[in-house]
C-alpha atoms as a PDB file:
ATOM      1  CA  UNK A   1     -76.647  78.545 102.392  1.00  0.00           C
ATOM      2  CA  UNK A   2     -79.669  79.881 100.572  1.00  0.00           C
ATOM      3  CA  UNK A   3     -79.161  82.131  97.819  1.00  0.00           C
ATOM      4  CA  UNK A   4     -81.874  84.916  99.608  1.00  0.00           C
ATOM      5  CA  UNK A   5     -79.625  84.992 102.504  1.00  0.00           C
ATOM      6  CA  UNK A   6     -76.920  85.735 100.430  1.00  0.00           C
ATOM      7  CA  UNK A   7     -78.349  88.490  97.563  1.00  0.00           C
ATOM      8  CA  UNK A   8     -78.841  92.136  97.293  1.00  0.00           C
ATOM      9  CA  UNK A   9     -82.909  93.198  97.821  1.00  0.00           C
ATOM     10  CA  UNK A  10     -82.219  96.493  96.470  1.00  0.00           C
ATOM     11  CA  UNK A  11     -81.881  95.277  92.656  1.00  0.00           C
ATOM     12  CA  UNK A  12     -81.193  98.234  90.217  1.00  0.00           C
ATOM     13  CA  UNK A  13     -83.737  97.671  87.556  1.00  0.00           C
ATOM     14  CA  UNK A  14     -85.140 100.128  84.260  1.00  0.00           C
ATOM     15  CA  UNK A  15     -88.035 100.034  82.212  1.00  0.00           C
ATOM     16  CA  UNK A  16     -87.193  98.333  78.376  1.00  0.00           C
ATOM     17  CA  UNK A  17     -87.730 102.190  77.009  1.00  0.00           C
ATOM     18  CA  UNK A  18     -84.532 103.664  79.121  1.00  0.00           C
ATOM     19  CA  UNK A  19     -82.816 105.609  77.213  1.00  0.00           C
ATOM     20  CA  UNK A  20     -79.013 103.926  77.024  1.00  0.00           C
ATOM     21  CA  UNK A  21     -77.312 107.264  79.192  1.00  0.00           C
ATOM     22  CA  UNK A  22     -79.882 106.662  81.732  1.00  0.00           C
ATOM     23  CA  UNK A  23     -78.911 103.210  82.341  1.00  0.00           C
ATOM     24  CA  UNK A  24     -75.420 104.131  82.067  1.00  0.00           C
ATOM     25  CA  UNK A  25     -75.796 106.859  84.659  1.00  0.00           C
ATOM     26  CA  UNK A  26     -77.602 104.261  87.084  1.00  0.00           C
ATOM     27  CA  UNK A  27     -74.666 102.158  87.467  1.00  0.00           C
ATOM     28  CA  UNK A  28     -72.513 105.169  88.230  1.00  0.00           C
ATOM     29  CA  UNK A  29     -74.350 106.439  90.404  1.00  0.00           C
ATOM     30  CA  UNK A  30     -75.372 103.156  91.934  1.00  0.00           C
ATOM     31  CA  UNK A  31     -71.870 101.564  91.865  1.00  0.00           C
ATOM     32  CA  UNK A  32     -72.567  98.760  89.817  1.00  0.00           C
ATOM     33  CA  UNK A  33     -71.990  96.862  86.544  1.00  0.00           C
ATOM     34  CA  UNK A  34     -75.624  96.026  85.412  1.00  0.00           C
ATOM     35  CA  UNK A  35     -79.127  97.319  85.367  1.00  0.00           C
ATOM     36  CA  UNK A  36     -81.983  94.533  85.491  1.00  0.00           C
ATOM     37  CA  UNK A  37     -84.513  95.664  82.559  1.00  0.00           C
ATOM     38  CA  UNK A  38     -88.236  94.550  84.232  1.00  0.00           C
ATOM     39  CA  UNK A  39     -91.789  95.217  83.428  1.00  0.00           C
ATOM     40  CA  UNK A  40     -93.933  95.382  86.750  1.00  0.00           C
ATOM     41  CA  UNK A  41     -91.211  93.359  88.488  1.00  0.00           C
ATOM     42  CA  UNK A  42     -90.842  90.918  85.839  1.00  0.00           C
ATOM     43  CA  UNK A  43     -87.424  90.928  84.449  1.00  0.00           C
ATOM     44  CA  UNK A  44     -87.310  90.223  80.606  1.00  0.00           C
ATOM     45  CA  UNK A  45     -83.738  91.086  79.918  1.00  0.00           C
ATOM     46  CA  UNK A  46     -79.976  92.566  81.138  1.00  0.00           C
ATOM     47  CA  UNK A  47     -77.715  95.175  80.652  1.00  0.00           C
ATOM     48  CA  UNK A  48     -74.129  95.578  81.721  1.00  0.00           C
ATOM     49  CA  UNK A  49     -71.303  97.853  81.470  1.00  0.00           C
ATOM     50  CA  UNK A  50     -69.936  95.148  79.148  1.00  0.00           C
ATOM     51  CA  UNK A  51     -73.189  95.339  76.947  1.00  0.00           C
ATOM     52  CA  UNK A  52     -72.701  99.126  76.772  1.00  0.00           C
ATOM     53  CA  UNK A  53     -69.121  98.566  75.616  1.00  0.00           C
ATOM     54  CA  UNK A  54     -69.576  95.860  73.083  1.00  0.00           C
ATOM     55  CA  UNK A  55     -72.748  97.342  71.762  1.00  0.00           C
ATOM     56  CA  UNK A  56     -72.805 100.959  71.933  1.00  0.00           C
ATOM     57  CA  UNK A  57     -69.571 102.104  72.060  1.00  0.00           C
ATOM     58  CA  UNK A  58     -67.899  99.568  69.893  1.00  0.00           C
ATOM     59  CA  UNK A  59     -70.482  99.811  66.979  1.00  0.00           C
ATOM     60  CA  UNK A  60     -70.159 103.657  67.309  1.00  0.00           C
ATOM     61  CA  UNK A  61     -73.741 103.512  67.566  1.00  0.00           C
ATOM     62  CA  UNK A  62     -75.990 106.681  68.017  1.00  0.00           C
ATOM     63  CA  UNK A  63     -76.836 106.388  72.049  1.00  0.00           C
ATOM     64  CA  UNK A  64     -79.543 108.919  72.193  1.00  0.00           C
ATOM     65  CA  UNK A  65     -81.763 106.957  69.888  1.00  0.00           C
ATOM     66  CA  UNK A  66     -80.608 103.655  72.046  1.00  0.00           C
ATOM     67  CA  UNK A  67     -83.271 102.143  74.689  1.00  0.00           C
ATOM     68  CA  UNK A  68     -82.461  99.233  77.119  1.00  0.00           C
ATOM     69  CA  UNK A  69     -84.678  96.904  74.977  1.00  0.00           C
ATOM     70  CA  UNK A  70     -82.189  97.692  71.830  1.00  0.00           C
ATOM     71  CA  UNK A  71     -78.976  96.992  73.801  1.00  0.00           C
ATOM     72  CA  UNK A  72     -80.591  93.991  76.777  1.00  0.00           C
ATOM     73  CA  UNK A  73     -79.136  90.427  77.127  1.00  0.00           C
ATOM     74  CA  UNK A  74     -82.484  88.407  76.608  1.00  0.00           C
ATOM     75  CA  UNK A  75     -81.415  84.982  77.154  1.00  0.00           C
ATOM     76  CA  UNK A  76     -81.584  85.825  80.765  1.00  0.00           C
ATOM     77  CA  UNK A  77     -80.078  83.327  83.264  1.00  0.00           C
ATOM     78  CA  UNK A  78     -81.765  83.487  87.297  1.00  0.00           C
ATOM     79  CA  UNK A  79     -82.256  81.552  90.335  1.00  0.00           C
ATOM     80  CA  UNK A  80     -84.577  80.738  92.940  1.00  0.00           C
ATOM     81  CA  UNK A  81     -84.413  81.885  96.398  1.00  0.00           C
ATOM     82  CA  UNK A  82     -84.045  78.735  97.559  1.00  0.00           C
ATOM     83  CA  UNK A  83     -81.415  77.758  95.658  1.00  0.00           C
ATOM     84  CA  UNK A  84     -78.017  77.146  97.176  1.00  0.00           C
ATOM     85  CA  UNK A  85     -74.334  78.838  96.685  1.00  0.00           C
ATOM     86  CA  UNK A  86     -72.897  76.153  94.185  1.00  0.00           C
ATOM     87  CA  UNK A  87     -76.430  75.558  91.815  1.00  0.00           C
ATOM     88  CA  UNK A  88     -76.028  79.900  91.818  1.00  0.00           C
ATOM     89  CA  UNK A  89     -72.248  79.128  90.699  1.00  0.00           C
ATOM     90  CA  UNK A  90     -72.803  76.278  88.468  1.00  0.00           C
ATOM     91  CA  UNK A  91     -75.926  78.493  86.806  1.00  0.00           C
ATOM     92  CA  UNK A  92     -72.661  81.701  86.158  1.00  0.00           C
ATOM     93  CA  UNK A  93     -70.364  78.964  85.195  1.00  0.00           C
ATOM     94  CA  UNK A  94     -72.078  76.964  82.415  1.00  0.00           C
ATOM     95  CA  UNK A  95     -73.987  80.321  81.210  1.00  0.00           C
ATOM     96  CA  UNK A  96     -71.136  82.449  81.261  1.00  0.00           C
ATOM     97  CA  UNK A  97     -72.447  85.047  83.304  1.00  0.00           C
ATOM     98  CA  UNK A  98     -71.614  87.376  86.431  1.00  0.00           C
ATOM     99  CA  UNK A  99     -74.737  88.203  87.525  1.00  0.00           C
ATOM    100  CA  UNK A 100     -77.836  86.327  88.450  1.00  0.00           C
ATOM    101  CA  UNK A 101     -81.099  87.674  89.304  1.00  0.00           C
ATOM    102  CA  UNK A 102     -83.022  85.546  91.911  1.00  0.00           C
ATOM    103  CA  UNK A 103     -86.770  85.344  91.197  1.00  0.00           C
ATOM    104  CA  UNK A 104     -89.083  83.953  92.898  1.00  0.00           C
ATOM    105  CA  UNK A 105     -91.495  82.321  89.970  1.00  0.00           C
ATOM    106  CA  UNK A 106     -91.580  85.332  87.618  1.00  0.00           C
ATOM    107  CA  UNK A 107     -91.093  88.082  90.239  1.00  0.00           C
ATOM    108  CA  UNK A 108     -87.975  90.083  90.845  1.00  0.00           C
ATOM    109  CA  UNK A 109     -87.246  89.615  94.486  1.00  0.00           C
ATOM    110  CA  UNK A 110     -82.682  89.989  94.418  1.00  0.00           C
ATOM    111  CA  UNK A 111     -79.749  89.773  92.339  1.00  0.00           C
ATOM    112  CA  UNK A 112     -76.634  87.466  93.134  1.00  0.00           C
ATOM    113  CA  UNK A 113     -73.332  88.410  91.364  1.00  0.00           C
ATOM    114  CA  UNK A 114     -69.866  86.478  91.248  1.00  0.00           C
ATOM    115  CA  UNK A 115     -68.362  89.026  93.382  1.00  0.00           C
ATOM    116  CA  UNK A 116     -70.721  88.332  95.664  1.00  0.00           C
ATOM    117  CA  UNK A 117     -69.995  84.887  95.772  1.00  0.00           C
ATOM    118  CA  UNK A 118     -66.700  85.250  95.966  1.00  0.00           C
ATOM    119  CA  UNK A 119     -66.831  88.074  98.949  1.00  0.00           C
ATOM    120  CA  UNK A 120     -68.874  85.105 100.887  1.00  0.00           C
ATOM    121  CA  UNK A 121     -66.066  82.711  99.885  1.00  0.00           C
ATOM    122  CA  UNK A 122     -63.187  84.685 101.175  1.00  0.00           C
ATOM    123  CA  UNK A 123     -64.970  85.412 104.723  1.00  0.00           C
ATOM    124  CA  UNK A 124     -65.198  81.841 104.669  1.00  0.00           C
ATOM    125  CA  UNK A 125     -61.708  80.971 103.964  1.00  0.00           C
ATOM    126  CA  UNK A 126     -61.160  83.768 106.600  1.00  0.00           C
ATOM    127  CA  UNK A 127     -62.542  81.803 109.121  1.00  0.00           C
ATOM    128  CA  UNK A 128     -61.479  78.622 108.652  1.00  0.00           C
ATOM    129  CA  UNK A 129     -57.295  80.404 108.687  1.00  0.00           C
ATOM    130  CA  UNK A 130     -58.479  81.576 112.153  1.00  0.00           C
ATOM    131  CA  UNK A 131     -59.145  77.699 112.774  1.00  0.00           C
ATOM    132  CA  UNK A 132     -56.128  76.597 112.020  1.00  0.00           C
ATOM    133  CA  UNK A 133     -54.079  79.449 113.481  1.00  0.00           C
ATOM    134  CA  UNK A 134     -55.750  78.618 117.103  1.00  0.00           C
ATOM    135  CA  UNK A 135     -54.886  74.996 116.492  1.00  0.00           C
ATOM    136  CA  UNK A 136     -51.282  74.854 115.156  1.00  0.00           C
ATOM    137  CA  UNK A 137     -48.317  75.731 117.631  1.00  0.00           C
ATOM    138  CA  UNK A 138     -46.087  78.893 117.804  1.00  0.00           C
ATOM    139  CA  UNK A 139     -43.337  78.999 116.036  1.00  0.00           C
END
């Protein structure tokens, strides 16, 4: 299954000059852990709740004077549209990341997370129990 049938449209995305409580604000009020930092749809960088942990709280740093850009994961993993469930996996698994925007070239078009993934794999696995409960015999 291609990964554009499978991501979210609706990507959650801020400027590189966000101010850190902005950002932190959009996922609450959003519901979710990361905020894609873009310039005219392109994304150059990341942040997540854990990035606001690790480098904000931890360091005790001084948020107000904190912009995406300062705080952003630039090393940036994503995947095509076209790509399929396990190449979106594999990319989480040997990067080490949860989330994956989907681009199409350079252009912001989605985002793919694990938990998205693994949603998609439990529907799966609940079909295939209803499979093998209409095949086996009552006890």
């Amino acid at each position: 299954m291609p990964i554009e049938d499978l991501a979210r449209e609706a990507v959650v995305s801020a400027r590189p000059d966000a101010p850190v409580a902005e950002l932190a604000q959009q996922m609450r009020d959003e519901s979710v852990g990361s905020v894609v930092v873009a310039e005219d749809n392109q994304p150059t960088g990341i942040v997540t709740d854990r990035d606001l942990a690790t480098r904000v709280i931890a360091e005790e740093a001084e948020a107000d004077e904190l912009t995406a850009e300062d705080v952003m994961s630039t090393d940036l993993c994503s995947v095509d549209p076209g790509a399929g469930f396990y190449q979106a996996a594999q990319e989480m698994s040997e990067n080490g990341v949860r989330r994956l925007p989907v681009c199409e070239g350079d252009e912001l078009v989605g985002i793919i997370t694990a938990d998205d993934l693994t949603e998609l794999l439990a529907d799966e696995h609940e079909h295939l129990a209803a499979v093998i409960q209409a095949q086996r015999p009552s006890y």
